[in-house]
PDB file of N, CA and C in Angstrom:
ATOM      1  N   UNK A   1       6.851  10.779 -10.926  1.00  0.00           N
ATOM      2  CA  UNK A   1       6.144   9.652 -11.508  1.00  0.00           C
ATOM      3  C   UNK A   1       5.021   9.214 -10.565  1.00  0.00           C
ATOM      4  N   UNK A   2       4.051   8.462 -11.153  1.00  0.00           N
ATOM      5  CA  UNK A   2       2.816   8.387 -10.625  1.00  0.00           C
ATOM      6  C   UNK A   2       2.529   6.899 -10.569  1.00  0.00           C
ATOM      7  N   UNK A   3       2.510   6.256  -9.256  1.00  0.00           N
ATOM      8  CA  UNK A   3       2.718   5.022  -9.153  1.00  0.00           C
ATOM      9  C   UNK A   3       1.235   4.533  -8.097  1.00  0.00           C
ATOM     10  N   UNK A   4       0.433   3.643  -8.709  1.00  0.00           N
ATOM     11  CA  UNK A   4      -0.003   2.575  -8.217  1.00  0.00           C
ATOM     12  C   UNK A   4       0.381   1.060  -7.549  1.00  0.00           C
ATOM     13  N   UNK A   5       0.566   1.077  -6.230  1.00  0.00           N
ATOM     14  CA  UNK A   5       1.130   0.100  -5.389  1.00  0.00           C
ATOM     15  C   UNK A   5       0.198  -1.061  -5.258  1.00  0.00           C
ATOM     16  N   UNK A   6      -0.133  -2.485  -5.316  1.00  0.00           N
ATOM     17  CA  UNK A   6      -0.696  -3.117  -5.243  1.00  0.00           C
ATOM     18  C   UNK A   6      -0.700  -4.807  -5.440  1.00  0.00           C
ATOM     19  N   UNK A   7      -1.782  -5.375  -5.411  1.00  0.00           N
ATOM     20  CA  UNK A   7      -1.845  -6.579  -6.324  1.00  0.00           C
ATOM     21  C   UNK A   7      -3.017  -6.493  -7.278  1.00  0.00           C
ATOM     22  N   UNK A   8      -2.547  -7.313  -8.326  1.00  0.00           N
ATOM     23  CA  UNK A   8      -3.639  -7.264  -9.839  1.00  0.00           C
ATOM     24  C   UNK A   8      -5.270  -7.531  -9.222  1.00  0.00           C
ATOM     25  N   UNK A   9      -5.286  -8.647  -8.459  1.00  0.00           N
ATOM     26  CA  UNK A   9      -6.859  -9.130  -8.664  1.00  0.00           C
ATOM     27  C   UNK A   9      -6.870  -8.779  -6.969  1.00  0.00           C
ATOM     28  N   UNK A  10      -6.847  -8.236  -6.603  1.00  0.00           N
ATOM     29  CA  UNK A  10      -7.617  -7.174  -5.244  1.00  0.00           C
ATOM     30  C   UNK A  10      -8.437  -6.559  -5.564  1.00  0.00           C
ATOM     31  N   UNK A  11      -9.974  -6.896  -5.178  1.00  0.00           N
ATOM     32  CA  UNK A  11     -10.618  -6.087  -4.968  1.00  0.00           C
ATOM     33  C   UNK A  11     -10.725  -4.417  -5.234  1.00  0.00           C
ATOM     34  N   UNK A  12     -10.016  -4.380  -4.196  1.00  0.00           N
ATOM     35  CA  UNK A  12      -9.810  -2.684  -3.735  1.00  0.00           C
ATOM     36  C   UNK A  12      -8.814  -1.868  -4.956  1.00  0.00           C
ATOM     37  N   UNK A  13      -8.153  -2.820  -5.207  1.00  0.00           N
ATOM     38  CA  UNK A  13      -6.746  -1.899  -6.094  1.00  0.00           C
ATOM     39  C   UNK A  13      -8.209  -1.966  -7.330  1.00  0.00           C
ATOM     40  N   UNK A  14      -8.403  -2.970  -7.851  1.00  0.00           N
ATOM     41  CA  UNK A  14      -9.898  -2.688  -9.047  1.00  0.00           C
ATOM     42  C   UNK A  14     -10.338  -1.579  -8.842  1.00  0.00           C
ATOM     43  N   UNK A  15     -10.559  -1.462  -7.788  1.00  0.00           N
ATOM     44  CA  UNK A  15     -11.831  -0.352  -7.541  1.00  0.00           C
ATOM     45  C   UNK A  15     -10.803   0.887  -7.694  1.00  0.00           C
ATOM     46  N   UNK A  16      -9.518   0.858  -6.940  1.00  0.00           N
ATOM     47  CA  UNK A  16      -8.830   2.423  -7.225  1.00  0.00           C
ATOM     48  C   UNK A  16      -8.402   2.812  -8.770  1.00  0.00           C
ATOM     49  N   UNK A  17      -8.411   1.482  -9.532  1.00  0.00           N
ATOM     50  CA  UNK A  17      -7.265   1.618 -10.919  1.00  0.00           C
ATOM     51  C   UNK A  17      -8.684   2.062 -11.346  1.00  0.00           C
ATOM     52  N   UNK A  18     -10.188   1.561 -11.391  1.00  0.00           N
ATOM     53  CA  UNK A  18     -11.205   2.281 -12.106  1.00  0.00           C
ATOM     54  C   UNK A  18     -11.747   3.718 -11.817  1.00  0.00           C
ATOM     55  N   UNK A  19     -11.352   3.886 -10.536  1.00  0.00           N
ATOM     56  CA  UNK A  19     -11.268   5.637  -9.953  1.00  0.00           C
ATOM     57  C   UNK A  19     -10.116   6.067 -10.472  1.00  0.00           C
ATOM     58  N   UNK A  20      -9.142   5.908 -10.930  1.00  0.00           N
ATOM     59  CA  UNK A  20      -8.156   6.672 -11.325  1.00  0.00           C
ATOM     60  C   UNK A  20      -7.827   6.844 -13.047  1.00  0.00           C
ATOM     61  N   UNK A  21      -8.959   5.454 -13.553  1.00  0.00           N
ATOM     62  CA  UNK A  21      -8.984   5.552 -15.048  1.00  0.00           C
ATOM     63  C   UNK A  21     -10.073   6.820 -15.141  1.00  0.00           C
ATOM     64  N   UNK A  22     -11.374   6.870 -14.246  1.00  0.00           N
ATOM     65  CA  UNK A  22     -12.176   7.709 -14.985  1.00  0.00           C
ATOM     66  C   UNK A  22     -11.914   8.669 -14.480  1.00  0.00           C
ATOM     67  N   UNK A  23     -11.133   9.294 -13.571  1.00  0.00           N
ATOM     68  CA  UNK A  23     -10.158  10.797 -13.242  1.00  0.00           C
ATOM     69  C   UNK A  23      -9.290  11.488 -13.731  1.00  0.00           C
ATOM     70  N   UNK A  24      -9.198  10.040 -15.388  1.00  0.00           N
ATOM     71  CA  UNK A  24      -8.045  10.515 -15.907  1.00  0.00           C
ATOM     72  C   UNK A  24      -6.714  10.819 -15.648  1.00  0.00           C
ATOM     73  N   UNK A  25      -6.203  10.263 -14.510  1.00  0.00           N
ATOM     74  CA  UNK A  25      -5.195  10.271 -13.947  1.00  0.00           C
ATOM     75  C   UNK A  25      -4.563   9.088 -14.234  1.00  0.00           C
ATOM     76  N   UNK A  26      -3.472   9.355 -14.935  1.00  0.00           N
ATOM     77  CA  UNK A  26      -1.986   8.196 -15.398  1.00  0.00           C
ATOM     78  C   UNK A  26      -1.294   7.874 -14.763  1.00  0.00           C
ATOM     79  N   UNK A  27      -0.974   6.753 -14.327  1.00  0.00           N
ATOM     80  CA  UNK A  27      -0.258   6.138 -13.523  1.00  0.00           C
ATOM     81  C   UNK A  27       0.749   4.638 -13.978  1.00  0.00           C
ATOM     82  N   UNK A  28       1.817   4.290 -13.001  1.00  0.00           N
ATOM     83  CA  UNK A  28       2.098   3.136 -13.384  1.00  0.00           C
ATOM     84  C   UNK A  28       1.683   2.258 -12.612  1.00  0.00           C
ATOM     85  N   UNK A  29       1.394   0.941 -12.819  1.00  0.00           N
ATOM     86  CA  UNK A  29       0.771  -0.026 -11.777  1.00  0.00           C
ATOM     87  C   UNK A  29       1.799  -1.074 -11.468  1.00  0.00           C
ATOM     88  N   UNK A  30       2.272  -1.082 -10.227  1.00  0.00           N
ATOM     89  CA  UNK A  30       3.670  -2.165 -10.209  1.00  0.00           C
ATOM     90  C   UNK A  30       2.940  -3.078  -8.752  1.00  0.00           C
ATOM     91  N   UNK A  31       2.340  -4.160  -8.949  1.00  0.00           N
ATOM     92  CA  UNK A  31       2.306  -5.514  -8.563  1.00  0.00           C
ATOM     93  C   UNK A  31       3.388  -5.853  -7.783  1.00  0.00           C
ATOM     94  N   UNK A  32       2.810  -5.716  -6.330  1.00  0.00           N
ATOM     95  CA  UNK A  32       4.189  -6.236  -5.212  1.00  0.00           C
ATOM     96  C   UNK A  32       4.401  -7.666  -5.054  1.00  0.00           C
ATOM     97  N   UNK A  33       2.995  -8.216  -5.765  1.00  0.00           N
ATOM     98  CA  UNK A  33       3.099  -9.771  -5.203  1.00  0.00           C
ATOM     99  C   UNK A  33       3.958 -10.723  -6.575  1.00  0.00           C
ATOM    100  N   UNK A  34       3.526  -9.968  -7.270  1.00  0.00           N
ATOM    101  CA  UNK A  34       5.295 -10.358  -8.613  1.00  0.00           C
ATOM    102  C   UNK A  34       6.302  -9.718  -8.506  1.00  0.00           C
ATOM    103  N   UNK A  35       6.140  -8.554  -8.653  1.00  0.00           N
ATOM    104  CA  UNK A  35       7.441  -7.976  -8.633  1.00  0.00           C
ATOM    105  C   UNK A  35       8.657  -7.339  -7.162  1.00  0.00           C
ATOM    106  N   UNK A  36       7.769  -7.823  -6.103  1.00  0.00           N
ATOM    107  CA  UNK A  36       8.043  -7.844  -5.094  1.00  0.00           C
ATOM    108  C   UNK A  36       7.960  -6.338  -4.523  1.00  0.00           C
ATOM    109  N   UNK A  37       9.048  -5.744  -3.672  1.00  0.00           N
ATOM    110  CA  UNK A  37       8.855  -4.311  -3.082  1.00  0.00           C
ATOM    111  C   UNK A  37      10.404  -3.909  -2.592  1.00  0.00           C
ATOM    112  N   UNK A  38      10.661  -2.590  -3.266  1.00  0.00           N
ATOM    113  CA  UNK A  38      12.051  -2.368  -2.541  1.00  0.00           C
ATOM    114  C   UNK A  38      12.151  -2.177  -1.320  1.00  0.00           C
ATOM    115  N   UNK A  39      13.177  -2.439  -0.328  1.00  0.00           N
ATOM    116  CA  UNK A  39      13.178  -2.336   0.856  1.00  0.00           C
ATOM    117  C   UNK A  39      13.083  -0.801   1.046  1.00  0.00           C
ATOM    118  N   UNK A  40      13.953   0.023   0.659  1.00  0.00           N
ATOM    119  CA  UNK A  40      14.338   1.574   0.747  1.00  0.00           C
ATOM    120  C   UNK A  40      12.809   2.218   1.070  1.00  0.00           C
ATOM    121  N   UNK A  41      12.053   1.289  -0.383  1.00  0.00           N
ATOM    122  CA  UNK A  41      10.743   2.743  -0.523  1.00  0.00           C
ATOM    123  C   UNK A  41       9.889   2.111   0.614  1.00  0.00           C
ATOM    124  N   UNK A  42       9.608   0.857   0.652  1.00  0.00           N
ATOM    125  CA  UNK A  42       9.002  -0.004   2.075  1.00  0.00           C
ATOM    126  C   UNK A  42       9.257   1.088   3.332  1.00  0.00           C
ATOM    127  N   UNK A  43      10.794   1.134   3.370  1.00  0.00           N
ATOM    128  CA  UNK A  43      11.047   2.128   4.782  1.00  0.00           C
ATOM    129  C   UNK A  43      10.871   3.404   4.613  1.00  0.00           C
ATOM    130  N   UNK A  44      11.087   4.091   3.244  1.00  0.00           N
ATOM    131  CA  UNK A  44      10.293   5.378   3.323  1.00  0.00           C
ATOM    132  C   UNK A  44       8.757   5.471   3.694  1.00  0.00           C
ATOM    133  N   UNK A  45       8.214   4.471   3.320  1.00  0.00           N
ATOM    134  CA  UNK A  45       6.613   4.836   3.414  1.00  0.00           C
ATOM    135  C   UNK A  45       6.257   4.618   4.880  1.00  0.00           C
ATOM    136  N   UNK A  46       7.052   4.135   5.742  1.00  0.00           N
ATOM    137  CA  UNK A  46       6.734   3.563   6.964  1.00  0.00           C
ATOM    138  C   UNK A  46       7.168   4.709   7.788  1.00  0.00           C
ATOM    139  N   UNK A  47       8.743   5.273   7.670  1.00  0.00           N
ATOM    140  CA  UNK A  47       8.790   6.566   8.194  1.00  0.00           C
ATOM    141  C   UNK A  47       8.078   7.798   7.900  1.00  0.00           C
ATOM    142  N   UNK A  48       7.360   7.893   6.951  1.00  0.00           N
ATOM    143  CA  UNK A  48       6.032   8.818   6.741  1.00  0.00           C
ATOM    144  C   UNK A  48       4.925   8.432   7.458  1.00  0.00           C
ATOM    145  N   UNK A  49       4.296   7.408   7.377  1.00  0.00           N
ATOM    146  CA  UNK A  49       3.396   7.254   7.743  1.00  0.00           C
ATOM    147  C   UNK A  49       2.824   6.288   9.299  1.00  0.00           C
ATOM    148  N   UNK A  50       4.381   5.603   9.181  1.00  0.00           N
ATOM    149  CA  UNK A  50       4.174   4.523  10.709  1.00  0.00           C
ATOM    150  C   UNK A  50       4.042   3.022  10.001  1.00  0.00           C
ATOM    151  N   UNK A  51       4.636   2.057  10.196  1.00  0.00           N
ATOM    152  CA  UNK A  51       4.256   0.560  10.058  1.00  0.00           C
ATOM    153  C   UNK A  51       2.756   0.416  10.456  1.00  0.00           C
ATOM    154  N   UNK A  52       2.178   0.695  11.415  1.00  0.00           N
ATOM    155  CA  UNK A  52       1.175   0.177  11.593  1.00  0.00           C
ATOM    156  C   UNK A  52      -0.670   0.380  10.154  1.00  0.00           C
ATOM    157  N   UNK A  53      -0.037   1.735   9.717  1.00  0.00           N
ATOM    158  CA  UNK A  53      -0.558   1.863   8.318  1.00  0.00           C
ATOM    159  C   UNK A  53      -0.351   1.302   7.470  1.00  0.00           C
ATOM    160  N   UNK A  54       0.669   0.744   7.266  1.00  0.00           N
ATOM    161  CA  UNK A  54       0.993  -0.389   6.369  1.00  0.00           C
ATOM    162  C   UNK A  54       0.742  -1.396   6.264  1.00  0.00           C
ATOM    163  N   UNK A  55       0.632  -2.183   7.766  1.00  0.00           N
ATOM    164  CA  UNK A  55       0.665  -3.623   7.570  1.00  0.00           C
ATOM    165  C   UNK A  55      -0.761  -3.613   7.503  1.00  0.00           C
ATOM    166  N   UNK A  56      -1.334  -5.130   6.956  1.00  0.00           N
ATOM    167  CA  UNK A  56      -2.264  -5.236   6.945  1.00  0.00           C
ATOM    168  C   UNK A  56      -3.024  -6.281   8.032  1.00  0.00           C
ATOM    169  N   UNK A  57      -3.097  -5.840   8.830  1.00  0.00           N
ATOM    170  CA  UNK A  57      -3.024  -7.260  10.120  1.00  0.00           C
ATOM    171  C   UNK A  57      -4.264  -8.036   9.927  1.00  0.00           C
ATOM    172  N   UNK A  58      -5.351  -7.583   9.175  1.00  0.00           N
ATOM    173  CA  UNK A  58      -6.878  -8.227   8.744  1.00  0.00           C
ATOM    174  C   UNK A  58      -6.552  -9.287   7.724  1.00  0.00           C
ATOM    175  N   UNK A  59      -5.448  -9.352   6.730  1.00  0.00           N
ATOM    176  CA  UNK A  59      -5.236  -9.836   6.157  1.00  0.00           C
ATOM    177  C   UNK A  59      -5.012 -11.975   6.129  1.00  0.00           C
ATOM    178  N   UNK A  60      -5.442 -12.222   5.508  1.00  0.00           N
ATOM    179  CA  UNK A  60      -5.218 -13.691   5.875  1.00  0.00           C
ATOM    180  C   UNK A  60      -3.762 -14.319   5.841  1.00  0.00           C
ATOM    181  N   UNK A  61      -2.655 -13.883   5.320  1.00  0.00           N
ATOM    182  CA  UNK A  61      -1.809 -13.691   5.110  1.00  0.00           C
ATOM    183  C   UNK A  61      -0.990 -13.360   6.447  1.00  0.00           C
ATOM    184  N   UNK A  62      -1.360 -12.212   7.199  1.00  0.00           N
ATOM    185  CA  UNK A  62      -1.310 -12.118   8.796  1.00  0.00           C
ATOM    186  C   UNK A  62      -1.555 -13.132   9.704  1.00  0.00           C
ATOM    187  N   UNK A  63      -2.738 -13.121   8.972  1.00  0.00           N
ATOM    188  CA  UNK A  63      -3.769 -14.257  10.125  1.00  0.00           C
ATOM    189  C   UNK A  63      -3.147 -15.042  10.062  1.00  0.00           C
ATOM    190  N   UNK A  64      -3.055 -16.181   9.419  1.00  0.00           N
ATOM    191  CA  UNK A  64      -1.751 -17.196   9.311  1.00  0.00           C
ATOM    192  C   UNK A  64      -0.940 -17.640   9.997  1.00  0.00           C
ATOM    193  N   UNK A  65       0.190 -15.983  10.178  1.00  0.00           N
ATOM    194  CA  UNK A  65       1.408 -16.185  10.969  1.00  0.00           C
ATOM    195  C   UNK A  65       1.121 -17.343  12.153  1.00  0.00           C
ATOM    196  N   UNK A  66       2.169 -17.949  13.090  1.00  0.00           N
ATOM    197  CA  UNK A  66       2.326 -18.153  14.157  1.00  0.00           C
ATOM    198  C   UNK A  66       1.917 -17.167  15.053  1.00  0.00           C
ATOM    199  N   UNK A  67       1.383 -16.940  16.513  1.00  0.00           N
ATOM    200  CA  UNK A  67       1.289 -16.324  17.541  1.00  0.00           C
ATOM    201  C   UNK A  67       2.640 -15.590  17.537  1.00  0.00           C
ATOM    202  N   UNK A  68       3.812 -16.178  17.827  1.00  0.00           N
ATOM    203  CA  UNK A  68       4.598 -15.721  18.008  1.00  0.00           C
ATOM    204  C   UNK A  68       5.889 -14.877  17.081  1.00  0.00           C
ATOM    205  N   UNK A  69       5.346 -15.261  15.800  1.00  0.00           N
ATOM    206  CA  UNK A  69       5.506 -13.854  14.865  1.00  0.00           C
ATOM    207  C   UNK A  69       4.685 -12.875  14.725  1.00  0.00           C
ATOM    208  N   UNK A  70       3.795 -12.735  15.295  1.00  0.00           N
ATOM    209  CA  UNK A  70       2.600 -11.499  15.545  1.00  0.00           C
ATOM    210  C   UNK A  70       2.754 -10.808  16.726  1.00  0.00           C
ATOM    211  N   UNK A  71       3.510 -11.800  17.736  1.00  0.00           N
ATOM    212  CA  UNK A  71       3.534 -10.879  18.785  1.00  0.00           C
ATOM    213  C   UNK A  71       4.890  -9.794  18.839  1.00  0.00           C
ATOM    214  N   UNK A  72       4.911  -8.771  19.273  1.00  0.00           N
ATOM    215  CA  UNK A  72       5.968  -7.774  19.674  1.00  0.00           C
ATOM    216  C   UNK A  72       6.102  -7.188  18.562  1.00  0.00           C
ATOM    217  N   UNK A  73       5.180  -7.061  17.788  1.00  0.00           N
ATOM    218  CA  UNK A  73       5.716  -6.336  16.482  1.00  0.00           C
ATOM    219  C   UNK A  73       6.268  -5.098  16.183  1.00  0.00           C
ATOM    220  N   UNK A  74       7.287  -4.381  16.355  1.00  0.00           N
ATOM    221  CA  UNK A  74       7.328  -3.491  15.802  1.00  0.00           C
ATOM    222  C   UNK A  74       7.466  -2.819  14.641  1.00  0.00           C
ATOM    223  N   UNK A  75       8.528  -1.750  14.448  1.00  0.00           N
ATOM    224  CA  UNK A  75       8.498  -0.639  12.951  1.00  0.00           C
ATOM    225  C   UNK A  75       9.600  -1.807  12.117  1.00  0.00           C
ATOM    226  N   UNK A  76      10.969  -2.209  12.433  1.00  0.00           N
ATOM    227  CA  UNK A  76      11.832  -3.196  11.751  1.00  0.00           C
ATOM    228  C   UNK A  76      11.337  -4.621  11.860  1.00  0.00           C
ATOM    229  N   UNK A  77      10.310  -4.766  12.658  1.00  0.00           N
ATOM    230  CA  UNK A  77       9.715  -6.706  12.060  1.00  0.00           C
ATOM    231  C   UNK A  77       8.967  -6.384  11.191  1.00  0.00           C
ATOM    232  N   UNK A  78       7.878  -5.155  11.992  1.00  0.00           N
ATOM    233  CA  UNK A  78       6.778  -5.291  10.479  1.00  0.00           C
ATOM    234  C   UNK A  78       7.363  -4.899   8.988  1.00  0.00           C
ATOM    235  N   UNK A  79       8.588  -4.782   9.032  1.00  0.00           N
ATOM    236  CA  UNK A  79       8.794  -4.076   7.241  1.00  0.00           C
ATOM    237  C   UNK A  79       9.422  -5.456   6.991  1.00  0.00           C
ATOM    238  N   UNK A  80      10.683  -6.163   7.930  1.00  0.00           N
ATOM    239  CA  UNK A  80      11.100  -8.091   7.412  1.00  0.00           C
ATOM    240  C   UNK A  80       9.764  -8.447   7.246  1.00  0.00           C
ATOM    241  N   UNK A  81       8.416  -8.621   7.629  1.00  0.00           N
ATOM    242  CA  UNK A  81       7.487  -9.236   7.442  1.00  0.00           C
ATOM    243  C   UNK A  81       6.556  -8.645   6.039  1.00  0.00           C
ATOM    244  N   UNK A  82       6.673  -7.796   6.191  1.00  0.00           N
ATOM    245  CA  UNK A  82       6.153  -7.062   4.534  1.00  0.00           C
ATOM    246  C   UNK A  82       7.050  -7.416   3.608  1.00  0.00           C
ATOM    247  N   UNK A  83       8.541  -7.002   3.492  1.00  0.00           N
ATOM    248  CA  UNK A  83       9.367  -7.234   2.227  1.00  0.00           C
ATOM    249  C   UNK A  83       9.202  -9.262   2.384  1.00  0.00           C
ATOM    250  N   UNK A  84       9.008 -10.127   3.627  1.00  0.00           N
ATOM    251  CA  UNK A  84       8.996 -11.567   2.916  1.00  0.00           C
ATOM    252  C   UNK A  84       7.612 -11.862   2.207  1.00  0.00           C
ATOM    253  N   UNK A  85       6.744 -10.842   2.740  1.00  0.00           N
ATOM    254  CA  UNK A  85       5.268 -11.625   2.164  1.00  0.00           C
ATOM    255  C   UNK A  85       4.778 -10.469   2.014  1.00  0.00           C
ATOM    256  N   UNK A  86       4.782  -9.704   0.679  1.00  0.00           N
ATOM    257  CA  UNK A  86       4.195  -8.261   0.312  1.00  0.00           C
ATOM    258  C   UNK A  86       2.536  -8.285   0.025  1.00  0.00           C
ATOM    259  N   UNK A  87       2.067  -9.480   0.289  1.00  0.00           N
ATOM    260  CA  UNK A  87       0.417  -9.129   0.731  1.00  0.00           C
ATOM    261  C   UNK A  87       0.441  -9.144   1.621  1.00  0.00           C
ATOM    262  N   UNK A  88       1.409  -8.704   3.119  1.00  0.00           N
ATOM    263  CA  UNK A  88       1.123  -8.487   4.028  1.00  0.00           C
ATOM    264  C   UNK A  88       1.237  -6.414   3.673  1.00  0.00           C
ATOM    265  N   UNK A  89       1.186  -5.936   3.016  1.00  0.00           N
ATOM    266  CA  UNK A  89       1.149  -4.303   2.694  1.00  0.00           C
ATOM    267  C   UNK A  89      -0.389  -4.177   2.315  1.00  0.00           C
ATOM    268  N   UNK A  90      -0.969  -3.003   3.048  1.00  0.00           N
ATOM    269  CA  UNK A  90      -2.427  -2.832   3.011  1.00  0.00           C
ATOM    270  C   UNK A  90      -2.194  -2.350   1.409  1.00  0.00           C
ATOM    271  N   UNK A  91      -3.351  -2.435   0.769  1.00  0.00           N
ATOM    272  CA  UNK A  91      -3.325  -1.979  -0.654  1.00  0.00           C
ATOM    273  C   UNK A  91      -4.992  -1.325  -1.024  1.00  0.00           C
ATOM    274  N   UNK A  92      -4.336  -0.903  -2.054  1.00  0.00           N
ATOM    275  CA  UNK A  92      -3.343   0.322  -2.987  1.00  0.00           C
ATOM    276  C   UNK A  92      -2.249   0.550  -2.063  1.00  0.00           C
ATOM    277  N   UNK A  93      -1.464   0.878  -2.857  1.00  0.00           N
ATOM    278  CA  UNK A  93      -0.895   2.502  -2.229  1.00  0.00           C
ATOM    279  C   UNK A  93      -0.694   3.521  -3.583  1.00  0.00           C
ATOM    280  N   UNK A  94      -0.916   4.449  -3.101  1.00  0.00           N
ATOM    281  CA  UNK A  94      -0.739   5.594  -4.249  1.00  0.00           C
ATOM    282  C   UNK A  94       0.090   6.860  -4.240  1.00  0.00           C
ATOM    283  N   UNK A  95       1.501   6.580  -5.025  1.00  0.00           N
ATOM    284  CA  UNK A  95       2.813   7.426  -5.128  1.00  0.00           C
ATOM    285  C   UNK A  95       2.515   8.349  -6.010  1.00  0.00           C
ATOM    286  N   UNK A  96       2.257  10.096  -5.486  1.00  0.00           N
ATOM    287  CA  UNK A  96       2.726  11.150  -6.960  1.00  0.00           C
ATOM    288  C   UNK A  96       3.331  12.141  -5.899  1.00  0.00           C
ATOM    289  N   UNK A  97       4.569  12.791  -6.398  1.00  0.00           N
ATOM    290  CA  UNK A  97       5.215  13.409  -5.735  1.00  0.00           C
ATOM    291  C   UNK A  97       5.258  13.181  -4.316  1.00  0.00           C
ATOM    292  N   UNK A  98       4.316  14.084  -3.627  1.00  0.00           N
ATOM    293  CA  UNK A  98       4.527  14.382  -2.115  1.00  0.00           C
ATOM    294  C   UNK A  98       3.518  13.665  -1.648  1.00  0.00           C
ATOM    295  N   UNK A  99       2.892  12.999  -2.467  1.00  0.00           N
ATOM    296  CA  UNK A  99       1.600  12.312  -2.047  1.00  0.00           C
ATOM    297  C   UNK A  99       1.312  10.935  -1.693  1.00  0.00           C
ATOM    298  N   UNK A 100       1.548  10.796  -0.685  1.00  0.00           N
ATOM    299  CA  UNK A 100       1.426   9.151  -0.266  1.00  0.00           C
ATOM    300  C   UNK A 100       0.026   8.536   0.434  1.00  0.00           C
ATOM    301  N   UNK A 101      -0.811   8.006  -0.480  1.00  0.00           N
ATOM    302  CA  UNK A 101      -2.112   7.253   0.201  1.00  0.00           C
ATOM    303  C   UNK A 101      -2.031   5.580   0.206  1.00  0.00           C
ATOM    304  N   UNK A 102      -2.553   5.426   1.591  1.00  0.00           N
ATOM    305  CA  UNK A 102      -2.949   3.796   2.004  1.00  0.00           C
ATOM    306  C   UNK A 102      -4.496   3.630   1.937  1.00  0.00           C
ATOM    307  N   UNK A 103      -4.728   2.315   0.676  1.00  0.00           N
ATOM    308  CA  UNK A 103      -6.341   2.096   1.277  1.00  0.00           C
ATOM    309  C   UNK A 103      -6.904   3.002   0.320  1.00  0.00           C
ATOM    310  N   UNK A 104      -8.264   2.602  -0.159  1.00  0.00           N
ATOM    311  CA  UNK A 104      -8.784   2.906  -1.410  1.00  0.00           C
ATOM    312  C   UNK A 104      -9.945   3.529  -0.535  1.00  0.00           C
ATOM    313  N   UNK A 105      -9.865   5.040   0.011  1.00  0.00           N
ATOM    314  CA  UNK A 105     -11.289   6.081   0.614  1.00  0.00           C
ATOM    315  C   UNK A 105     -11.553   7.197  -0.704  1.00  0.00           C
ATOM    316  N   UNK A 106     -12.433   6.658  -1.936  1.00  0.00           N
ATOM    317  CA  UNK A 106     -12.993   7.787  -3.221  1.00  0.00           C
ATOM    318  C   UNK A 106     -12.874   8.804  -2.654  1.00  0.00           C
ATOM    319  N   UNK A 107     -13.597   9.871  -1.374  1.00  0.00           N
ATOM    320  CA  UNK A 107     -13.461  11.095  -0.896  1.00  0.00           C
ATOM    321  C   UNK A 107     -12.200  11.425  -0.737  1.00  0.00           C
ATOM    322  N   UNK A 108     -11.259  10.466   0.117  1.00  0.00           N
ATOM    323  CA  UNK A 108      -9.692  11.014   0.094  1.00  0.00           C
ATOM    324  C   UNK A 108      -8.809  11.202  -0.961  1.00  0.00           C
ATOM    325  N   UNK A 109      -9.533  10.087  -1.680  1.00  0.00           N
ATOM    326  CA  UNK A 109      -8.210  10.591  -2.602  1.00  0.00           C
ATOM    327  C   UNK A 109      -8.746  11.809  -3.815  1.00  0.00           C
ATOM    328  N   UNK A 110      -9.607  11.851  -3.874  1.00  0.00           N
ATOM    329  CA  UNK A 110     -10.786  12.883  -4.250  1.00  0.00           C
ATOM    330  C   UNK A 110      -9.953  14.251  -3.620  1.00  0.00           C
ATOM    331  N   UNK A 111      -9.635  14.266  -2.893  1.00  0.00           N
ATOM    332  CA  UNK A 111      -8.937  15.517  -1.758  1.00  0.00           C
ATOM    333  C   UNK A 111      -8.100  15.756  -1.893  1.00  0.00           C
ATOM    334  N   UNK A 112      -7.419  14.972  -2.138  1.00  0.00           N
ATOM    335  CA  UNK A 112      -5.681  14.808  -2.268  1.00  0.00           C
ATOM    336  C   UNK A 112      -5.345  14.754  -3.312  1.00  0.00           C
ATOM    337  N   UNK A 113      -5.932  14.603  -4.780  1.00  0.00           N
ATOM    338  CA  UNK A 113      -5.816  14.576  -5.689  1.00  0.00           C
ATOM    339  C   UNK A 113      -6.106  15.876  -6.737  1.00  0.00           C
ATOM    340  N   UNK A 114      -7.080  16.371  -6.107  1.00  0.00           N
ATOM    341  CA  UNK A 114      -7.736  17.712  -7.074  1.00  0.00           C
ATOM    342  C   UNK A 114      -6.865  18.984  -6.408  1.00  0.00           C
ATOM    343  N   UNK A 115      -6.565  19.590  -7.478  1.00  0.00           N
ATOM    344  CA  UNK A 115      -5.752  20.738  -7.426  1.00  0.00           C
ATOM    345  C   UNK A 115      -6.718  22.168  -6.672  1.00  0.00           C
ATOM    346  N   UNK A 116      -6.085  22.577  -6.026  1.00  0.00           N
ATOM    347  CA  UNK A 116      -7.036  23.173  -4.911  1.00  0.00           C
ATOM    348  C   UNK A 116      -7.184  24.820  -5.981  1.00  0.00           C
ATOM    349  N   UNK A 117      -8.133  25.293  -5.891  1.00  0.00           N
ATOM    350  CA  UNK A 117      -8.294  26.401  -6.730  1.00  0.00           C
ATOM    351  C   UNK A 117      -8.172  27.941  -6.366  1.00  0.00           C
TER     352      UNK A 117
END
């Protein structure tokens, strides 16, 4: 299954759901900031890729925190801090099979997406 990770009125997820409408590529779109985020797939994506791809530390949402919830962060705070406040997860993310992308780059997913010939 082919999953779009995100929030509705982001910017960026706009811009990927309209790259992925005119690519013709079907997907489901599941909204972390309603429907929240399972912990399991949270920690799968982090052991693929590292917490630090994930979180979004630019985020205002980050910014926010206290000093001292920002400091010492590692791989098990930053995922308690993503599953309590899931706009702290950089967005998009984009689930098909083996394919896991953070962050809306047209060329990458352009790459990662087209079937190599």
């Amino acid at each position: 299954m082919t999953t779009l990770y995100g929030i509705r009125n982001c910017d960026t997820v706009k811009k990927a759901r309209a790259w992925l409408d005119g690519a013709g590529i079907a997907y489901a779109f599941h909204d972390y900031k309603t429907a929240g985020i399972d912990a399991a797939l949270l920690e799968s994506w982090v052991a693929r890729l590292g917490w630090e791809a994930l979180l979004n530390r630019a985020g205002t949402t980050f910014r926010a925190l206290p000093d001292t919830d920002k400091a010492g962060i590692d791989s098990a705070r930053a995922v308690a801090l993503m599953l309590a406040q899931p706009s702290m997860i950089k967005r998009p993310v984009f689930v098909h099979d083996a394919i896991l992308l953070v962050g809306f780059k047209p060329a990458a997913w352009q790459a990662a997406l087209t079937p190599e010939c």
